[in-house]
Protein backbone atom coordinates (compact mmCIF):
# COMPACT_ATOMS: atom_id res chain seq x y z
CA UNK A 1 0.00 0.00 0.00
CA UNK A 2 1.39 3.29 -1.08
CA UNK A 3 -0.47 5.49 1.39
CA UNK A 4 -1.24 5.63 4.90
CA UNK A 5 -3.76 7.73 7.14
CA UNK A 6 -2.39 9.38 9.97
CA UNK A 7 -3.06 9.96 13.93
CA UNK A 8 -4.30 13.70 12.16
CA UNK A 9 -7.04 12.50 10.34
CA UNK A 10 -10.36 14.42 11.59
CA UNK A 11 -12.79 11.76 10.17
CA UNK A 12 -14.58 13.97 7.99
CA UNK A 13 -14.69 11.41 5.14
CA UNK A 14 -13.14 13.51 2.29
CA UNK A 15 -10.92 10.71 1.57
CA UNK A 16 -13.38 8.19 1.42
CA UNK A 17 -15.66 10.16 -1.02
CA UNK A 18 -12.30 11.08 -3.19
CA UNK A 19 -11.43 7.55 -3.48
CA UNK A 20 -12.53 6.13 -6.89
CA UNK A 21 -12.75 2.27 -5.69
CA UNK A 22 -14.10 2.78 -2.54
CA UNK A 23 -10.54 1.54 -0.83
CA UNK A 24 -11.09 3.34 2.67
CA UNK A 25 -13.67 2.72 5.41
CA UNK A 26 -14.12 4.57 9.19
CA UNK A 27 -11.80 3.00 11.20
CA UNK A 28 -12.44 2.71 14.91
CA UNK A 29 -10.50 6.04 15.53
CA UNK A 30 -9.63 7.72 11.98
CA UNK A 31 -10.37 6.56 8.12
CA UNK A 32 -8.52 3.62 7.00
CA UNK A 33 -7.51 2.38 3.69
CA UNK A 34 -7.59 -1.27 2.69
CA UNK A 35 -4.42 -1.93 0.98
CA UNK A 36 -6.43 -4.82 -1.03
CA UNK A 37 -8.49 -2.31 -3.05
CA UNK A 38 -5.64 0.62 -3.21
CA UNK A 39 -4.71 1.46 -6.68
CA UNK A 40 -2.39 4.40 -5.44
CA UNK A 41 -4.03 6.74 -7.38
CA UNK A 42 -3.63 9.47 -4.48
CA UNK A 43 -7.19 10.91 -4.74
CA UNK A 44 -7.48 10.47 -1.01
CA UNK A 45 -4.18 12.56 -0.71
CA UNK A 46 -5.25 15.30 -3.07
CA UNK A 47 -8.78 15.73 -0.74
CA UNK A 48 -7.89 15.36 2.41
CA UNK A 49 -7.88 19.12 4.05
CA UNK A 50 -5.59 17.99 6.98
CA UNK A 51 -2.78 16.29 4.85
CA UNK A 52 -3.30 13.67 7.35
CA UNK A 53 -2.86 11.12 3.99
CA UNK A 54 1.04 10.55 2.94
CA UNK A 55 2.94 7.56 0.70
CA UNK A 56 3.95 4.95 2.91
């Protein structure tokens, strides 16, 4: 997986709706993204207003 969430991330779901096959979920305590489905396209990057998104 080429990118990771972060202890920043808000859970406001930008990422989620930026990510063209639906590769991250709510996670207990932030967003997660399920390296299964990643393409590393970096949508969720690009969105997310707290940069809380970098490559692994």
């Amino acid at each position: 997986m080429a990118y990771v969430i972060s202890d920043e991330c808000i859970s406001c779901g930008a990422c989620a709706g930026a990510c063209p096959v639906e590769a991250i979920s709510e996670g207990d305590s932030k967003y997660e993204i399920d390296a299964e489905k990643c393409i590393d396209c970096g949508s969720c990057a690009a969105g997310c207003p707290v940069e809380a998104i970098s490559e692994n």
